[in-house]
Protein backbone atom coordinates (compact mmCIF):
# COMPACT_ATOMS: atom_id res chain seq x y z
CA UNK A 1 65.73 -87.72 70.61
CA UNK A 2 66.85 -85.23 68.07
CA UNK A 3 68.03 -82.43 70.46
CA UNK A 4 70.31 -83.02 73.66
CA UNK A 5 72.71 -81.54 75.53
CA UNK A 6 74.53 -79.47 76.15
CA UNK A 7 78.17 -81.52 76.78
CA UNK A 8 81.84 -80.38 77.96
CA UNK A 9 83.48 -80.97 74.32
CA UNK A 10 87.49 -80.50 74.29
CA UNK A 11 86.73 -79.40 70.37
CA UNK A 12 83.67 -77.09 70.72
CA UNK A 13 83.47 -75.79 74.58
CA UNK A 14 79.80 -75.94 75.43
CA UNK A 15 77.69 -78.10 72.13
CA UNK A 16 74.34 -79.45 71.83
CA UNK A 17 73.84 -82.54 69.68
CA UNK A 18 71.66 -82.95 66.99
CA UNK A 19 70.66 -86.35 65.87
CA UNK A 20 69.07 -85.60 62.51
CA UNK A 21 69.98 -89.39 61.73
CA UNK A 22 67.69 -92.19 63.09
CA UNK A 23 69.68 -95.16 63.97
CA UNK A 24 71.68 -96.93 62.02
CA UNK A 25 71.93 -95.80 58.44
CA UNK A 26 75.01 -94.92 57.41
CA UNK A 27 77.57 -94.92 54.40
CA UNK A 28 79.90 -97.34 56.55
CA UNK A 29 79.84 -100.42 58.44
CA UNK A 30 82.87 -99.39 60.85
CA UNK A 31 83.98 -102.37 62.74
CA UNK A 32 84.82 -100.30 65.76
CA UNK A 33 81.27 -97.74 65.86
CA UNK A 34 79.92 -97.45 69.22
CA UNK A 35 76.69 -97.78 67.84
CA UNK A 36 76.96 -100.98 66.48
CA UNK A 37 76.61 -102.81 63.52
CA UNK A 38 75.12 -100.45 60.46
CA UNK A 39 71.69 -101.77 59.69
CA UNK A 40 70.83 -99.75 56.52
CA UNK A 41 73.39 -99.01 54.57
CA UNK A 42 72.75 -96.40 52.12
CA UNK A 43 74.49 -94.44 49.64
CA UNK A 44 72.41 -92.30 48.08
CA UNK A 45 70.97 -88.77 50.24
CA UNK A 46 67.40 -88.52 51.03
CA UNK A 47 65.14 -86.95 54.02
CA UNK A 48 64.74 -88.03 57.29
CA UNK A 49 62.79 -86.06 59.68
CA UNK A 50 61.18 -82.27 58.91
CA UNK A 51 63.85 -79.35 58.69
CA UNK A 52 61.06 -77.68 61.00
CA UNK A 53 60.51 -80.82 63.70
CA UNK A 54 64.38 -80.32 63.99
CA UNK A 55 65.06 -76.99 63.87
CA UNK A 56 62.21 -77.08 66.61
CA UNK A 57 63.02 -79.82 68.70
CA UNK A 58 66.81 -77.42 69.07
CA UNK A 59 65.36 -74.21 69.80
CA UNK A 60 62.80 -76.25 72.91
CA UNK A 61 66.16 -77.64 74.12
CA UNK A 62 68.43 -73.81 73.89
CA UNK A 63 65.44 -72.09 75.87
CA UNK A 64 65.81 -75.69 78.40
CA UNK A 65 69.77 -74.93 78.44
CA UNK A 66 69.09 -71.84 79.08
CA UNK A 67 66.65 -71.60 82.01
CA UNK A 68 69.12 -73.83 83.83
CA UNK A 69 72.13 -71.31 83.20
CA UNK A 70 73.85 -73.57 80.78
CA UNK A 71 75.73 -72.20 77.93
CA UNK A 72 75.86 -73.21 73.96
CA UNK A 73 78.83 -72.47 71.83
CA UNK A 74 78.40 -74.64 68.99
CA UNK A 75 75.26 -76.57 67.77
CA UNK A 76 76.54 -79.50 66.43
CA UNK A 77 75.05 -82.38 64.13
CA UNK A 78 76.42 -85.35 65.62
CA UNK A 79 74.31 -88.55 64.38
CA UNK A 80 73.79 -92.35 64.82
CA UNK A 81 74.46 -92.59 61.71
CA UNK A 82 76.14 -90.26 58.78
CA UNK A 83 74.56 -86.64 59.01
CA UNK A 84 75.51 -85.57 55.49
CA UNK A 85 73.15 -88.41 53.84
CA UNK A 86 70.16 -85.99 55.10
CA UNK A 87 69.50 -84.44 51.77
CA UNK A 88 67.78 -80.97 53.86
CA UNK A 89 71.12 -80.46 56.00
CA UNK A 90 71.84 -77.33 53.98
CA UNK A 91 68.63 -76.54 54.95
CA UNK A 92 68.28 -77.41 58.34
CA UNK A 93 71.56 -75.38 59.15
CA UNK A 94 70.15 -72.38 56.86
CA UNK A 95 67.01 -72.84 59.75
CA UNK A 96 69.81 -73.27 62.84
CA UNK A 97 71.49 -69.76 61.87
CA UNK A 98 68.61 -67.71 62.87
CA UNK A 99 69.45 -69.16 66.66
CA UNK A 100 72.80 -66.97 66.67
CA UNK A 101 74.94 -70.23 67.37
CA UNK A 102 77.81 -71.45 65.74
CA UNK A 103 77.00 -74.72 63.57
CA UNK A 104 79.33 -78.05 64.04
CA UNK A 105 79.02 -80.91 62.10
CA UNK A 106 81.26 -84.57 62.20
CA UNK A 107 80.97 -86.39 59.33
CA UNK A 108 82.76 -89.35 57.60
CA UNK A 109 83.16 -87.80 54.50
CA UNK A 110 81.71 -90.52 52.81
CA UNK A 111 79.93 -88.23 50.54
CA UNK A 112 82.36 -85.52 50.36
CA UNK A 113 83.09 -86.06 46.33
CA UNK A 114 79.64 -84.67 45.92
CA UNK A 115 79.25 -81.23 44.84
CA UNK A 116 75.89 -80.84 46.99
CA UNK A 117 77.42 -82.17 50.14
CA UNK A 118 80.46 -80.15 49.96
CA UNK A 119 77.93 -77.01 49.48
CA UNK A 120 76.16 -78.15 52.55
CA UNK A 121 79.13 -78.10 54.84
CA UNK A 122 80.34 -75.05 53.56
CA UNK A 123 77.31 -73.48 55.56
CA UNK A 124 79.10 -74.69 58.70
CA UNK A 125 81.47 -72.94 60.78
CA UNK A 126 83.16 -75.80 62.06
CA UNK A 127 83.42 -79.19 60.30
CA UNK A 128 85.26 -83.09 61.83
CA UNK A 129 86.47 -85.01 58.52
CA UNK A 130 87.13 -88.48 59.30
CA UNK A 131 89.74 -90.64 57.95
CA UNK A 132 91.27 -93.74 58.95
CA UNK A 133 93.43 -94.88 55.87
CA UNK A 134 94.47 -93.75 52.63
CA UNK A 135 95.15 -97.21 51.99
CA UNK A 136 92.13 -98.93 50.17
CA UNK A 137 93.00 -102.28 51.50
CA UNK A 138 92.52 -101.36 54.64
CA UNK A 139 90.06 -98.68 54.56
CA UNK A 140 87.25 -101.41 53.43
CA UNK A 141 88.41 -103.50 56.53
CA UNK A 142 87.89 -100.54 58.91
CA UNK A 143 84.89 -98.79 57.48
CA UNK A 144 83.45 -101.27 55.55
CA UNK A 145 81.88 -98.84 53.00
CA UNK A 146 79.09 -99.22 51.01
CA UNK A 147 79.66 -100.98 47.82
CA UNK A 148 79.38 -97.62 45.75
CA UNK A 149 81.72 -95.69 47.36
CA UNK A 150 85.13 -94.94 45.67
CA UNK A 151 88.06 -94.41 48.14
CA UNK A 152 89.81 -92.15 44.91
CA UNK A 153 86.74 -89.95 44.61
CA UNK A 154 86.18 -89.49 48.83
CA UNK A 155 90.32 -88.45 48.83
CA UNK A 156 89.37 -86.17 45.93
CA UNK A 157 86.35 -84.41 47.43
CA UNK A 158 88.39 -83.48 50.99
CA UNK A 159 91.16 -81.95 49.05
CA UNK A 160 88.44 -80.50 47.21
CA UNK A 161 86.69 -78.78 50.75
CA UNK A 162 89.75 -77.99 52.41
CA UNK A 163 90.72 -75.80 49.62
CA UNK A 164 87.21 -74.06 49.43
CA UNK A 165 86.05 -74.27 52.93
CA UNK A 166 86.37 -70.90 54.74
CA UNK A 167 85.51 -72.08 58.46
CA UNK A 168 87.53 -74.55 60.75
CA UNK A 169 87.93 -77.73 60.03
CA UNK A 170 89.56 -80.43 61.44
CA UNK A 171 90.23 -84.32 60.79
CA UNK A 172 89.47 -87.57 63.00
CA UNK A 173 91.64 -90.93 62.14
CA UNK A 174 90.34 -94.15 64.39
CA UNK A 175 93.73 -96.29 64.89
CA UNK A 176 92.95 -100.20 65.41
CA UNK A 177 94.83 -102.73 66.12
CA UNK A 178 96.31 -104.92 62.86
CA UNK A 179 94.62 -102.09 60.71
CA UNK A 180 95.89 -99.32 60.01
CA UNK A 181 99.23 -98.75 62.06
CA UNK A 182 101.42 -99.82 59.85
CA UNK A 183 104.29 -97.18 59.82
CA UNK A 184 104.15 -96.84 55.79
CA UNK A 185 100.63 -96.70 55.78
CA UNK A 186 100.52 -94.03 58.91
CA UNK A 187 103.35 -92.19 56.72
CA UNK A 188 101.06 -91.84 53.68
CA UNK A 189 97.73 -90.96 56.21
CA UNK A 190 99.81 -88.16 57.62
CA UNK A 191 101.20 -86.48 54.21
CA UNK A 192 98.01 -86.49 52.83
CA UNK A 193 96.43 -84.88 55.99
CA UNK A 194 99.04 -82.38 55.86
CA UNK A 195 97.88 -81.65 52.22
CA UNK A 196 94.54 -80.62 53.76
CA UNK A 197 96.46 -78.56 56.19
CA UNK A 198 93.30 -78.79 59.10
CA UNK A 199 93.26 -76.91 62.29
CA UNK A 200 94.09 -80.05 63.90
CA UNK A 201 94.48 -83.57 63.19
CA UNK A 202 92.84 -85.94 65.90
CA UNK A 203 93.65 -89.50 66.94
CA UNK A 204 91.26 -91.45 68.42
CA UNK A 205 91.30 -95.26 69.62
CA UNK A 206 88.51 -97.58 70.55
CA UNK A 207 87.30 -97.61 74.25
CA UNK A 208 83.48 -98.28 73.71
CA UNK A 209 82.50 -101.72 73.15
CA UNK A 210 82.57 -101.63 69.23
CA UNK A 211 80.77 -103.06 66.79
CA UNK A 212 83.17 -106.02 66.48
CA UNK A 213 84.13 -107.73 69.54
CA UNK A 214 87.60 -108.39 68.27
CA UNK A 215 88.39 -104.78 67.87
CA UNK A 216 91.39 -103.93 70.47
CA UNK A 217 93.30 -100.47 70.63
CA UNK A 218 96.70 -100.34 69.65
CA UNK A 219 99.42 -100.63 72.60
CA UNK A 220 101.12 -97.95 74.07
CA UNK A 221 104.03 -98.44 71.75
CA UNK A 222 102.33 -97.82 68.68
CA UNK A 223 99.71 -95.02 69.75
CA UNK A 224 103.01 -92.87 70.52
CA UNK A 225 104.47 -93.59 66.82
CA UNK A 226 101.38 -93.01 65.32
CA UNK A 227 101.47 -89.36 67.00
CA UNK A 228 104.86 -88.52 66.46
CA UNK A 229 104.49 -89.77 62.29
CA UNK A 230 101.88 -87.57 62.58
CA UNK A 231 103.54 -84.99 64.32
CA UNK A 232 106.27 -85.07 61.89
CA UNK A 233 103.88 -83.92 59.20
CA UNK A 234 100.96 -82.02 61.32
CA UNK A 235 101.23 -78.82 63.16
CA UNK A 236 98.19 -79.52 65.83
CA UNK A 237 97.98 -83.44 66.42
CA UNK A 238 95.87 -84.54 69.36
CA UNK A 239 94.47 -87.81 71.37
CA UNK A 240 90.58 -87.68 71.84
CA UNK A 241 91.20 -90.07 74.71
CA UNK A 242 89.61 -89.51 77.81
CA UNK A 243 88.99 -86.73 79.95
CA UNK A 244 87.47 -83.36 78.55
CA UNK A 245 88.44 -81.16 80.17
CA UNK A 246 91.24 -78.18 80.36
CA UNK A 247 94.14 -80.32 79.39
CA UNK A 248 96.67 -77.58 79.39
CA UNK A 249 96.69 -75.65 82.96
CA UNK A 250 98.82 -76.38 85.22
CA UNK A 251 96.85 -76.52 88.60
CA UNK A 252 99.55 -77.57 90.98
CA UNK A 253 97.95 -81.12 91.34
CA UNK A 254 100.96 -82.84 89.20
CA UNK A 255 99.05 -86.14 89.02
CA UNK A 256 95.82 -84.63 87.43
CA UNK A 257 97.92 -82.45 85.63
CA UNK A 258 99.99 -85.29 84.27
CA UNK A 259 96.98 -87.20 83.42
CA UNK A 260 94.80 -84.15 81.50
CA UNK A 261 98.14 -83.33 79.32
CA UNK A 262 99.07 -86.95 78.21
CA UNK A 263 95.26 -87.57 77.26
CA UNK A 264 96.16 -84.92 74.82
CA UNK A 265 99.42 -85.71 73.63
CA UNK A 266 102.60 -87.46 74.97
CA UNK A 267 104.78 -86.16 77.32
CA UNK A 268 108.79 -86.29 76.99
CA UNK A 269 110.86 -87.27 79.51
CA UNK A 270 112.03 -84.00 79.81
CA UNK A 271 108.79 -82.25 79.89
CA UNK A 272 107.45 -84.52 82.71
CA UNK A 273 110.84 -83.34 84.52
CA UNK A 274 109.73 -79.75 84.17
CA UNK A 275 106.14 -80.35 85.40
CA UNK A 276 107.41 -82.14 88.26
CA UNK A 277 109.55 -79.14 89.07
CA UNK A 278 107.02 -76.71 88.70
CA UNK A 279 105.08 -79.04 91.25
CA UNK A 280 107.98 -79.21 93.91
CA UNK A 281 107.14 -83.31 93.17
CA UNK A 282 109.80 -85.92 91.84
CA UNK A 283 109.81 -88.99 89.75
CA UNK A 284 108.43 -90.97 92.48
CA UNK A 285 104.98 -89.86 91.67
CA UNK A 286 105.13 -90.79 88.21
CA UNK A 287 106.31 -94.52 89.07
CA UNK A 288 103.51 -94.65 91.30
CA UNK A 289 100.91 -93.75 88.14
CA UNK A 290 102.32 -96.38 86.37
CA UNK A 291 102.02 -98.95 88.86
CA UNK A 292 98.66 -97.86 89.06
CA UNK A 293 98.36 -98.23 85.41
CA UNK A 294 97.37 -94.40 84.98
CA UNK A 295 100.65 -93.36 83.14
CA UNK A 296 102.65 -95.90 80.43
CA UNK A 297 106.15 -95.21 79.87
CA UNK A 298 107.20 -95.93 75.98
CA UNK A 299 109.88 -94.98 73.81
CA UNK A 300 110.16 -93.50 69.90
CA UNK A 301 113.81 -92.93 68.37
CA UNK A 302 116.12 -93.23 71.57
CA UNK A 303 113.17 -90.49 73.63
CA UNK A 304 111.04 -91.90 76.26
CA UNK A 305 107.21 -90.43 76.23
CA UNK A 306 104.46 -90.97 78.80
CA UNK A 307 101.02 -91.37 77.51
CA UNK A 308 98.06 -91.56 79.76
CA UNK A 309 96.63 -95.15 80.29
CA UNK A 310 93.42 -96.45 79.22
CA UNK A 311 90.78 -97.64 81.34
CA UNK A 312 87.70 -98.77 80.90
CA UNK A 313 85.95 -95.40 82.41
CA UNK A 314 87.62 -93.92 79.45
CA UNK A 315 85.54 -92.97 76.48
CA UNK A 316 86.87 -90.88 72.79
CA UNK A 317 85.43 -87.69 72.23
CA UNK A 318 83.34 -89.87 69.40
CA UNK A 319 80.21 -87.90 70.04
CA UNK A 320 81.60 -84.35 70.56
C-alpha cells in the first residue's frame, strides 16, 4: 500500500502516509527499526514506483478521507525504508502540491550531503532529520550504515539544510541502551543539534520489537538525563513515547493528565504539586501510578522528575 491513513500525529495533527519505499531498502541497518532487518541496502538513489501511480494512489485515498469526514493536514512520506533514496521525490512532491496539502517527510538523513537530496526536501514544508550520535563509533553500531556513507559528510549536509531550509524542521535521536547515552556523547549530540537550531528536538526509545532482539530502552534514570542534557542546549525537547494525543490540557482528570504531560516531557516535583492542586487531588494518587507502574519517580542534580512508564501497549511516534 502506498497511500494510508489518515493518523492522530502529535507532530502533524491529521497526516496521511505515503510509502513511496517498498520494503526494506534503506541506507541503514538500524538495530532497533520496527521493520526489521534491512534487506537491500543501497546507497545510491534510483526509482521505485511511478510519480503518477503515487501521486494517484494519494489523491483515491484524500477523496476516501474525505467522504468519511476525516481531515488531512499534512501528507507525509513516511517509508519502510529511506524515502529520500527515491530519485523522483522532488517530483512526486512537485505532483502532491497541486492537492493543496502541506507535504511532510521523515528521513534519516543518510543522503543529506547530497546537493539533489537537500533540493528535494527543500520542496517540503515540514521535514524529521534523524540522528542518533555524533559519535562515529557508535553511530555504525546503531544504524549500521551502508559502507559508503561518511558520518563527516551526513553532519555536513544537515548543517548545510538547516541553514537553507525555509520550512519547519525538526530532529529525531533513538536512545538505546549501552549506545548512545553516554553523558559526553549526549553532550556533543545536543550542541550540535542546537547548531541546527530545529523547531524541536525529539527523543524517542524503542517499544516495538526491533530488529535486534537484544535492543532494550534505557531506564528511567537515564531517559530523564538524556532530556535535561538536551534541555540544557534545546529550546523545544520532547519524548515521542506513547500516547498522541493533546498532551498539554489540563482536563481535570489528574491521572490522564499526568500521564499525557510526562509522555511529553518530565514533570518536576514541583510541577506535579501544582497539577495536583489544580485537581483538588494529593500525592496519594501519584504513589498509586507508580505502584501501578504508570508513573516512575527519578532524580537529575538534587530534583526529582516523573516520567511516564513504558508498557508494552506503548508505541514511538516512529511512523508519524
Amino acid at each position: 500500500m502506498i497511500a494510508f491513513g489518515p493518523v492522530p500525529s502529535r507532530r502533524l495533527g491529521r497526516s496521511l502516509g505515503i510509502n513511496n519505499i517498498p520494503p526494506k531498502v534503506c541506507t541503514y541497518s538500524c538495530v532497533y527499526c520496527q521493520v526489521g532487518k534491512t534487506r537491500r541496502m543501497r546507497f545510491e538513489r534510483c526509482p521505485f514506483y511511478e510519480p503518477e501511480d503515487i501521486f494517484a494512489s494519494v489523491r483515491n485515498q484524500v477523496k476516501k478521507a474525505g467522504k468519511k469526514g476525516e481531515s488531512i493536514d499534512y501528507l507525509t512520506f513516511v517509508s519502510d525504508g529511506e524515502p529520500t533514496l527515491d530519485v523522483n521525490l522532488g517530483y512526486e512532491i512537485d505532483l502532491l502540491k497541486s492537492s493543496g496539502n502541506k507535504i511532510g517527510i521523515i528521513t534519516n538523513a543518510s543522503l543529506i550531503f547530497r546537493e539533489e537530496v537537500r533540493a528535494d526536501l527543500m520542496k517540503a514544508d515540514w521535514v524529521s532529520l534523524k540522528l542518533d550520535s555524533t559519535w562515529k563509533t557508535s553511530w555504525r553500531k546503531i544504524n549500521r550504515p551502508h559502507r559508503e556513507l561518511e558520518l563527516g559528510l551526513i553532519l555536513t549536509g544537515m548543517l548545510d539544510f538547516s541553514k537553507a531550509f525555509r520550512g519547519e524542521f525538526v530532529t529525531e535521536t533513538m536512545l538505546v541502551q549501552g549506545l548512545n547515552t553516554d553523558s559526553g556523547m549526549l553532550k556533543e549530540l545536543a550542541e550540535f543539534l542546537a547548531g541546527l537550531n530545529p523547531a524541536k528536538a525529539y527523543l524517542a526509545i524503542p517499544t516495538r520489537p526491533p530488529a535486534e532482539n537484544w535492543v532494550r530502552p534505557p531506564a528511567p534514570q537515564d531517559i530523564n538525563i538524556a532530556f535535561q542534557v538536551f534541555h540544557e542546549k534545546l529550546d523545544q525537547v520532547e519524548y515521542l513515547i506513547g500516547y498522541e494525543g493533546n498532551a498539554f490540557a489540563f482536563t481535570g482528570n489528574v491521572e490522564e493528565d499526568m500521564l499525557n504531560i510526562t509522555s511529553v516531557h518530565p514533570m518536576r516535583e514541583s510541577a506535579v504539586s501544582e497539577l495536583l492542586k489544580k485537581a483538588n487531588a494529593d500525592w496519594p494518587k501519584v504513589h498509586q501510578l507508580i505502584a501501578q507502574g504508570k508513573l516512575v519517580e527519578t532524580e537529575y542534580e538534587g530534583q526529582k522528575f516523573y516520567l511516564r512508564g513504558i508498557s508494552s501497549e506503548d508505541t514511538i511516534a516512529s511512523s508519524f
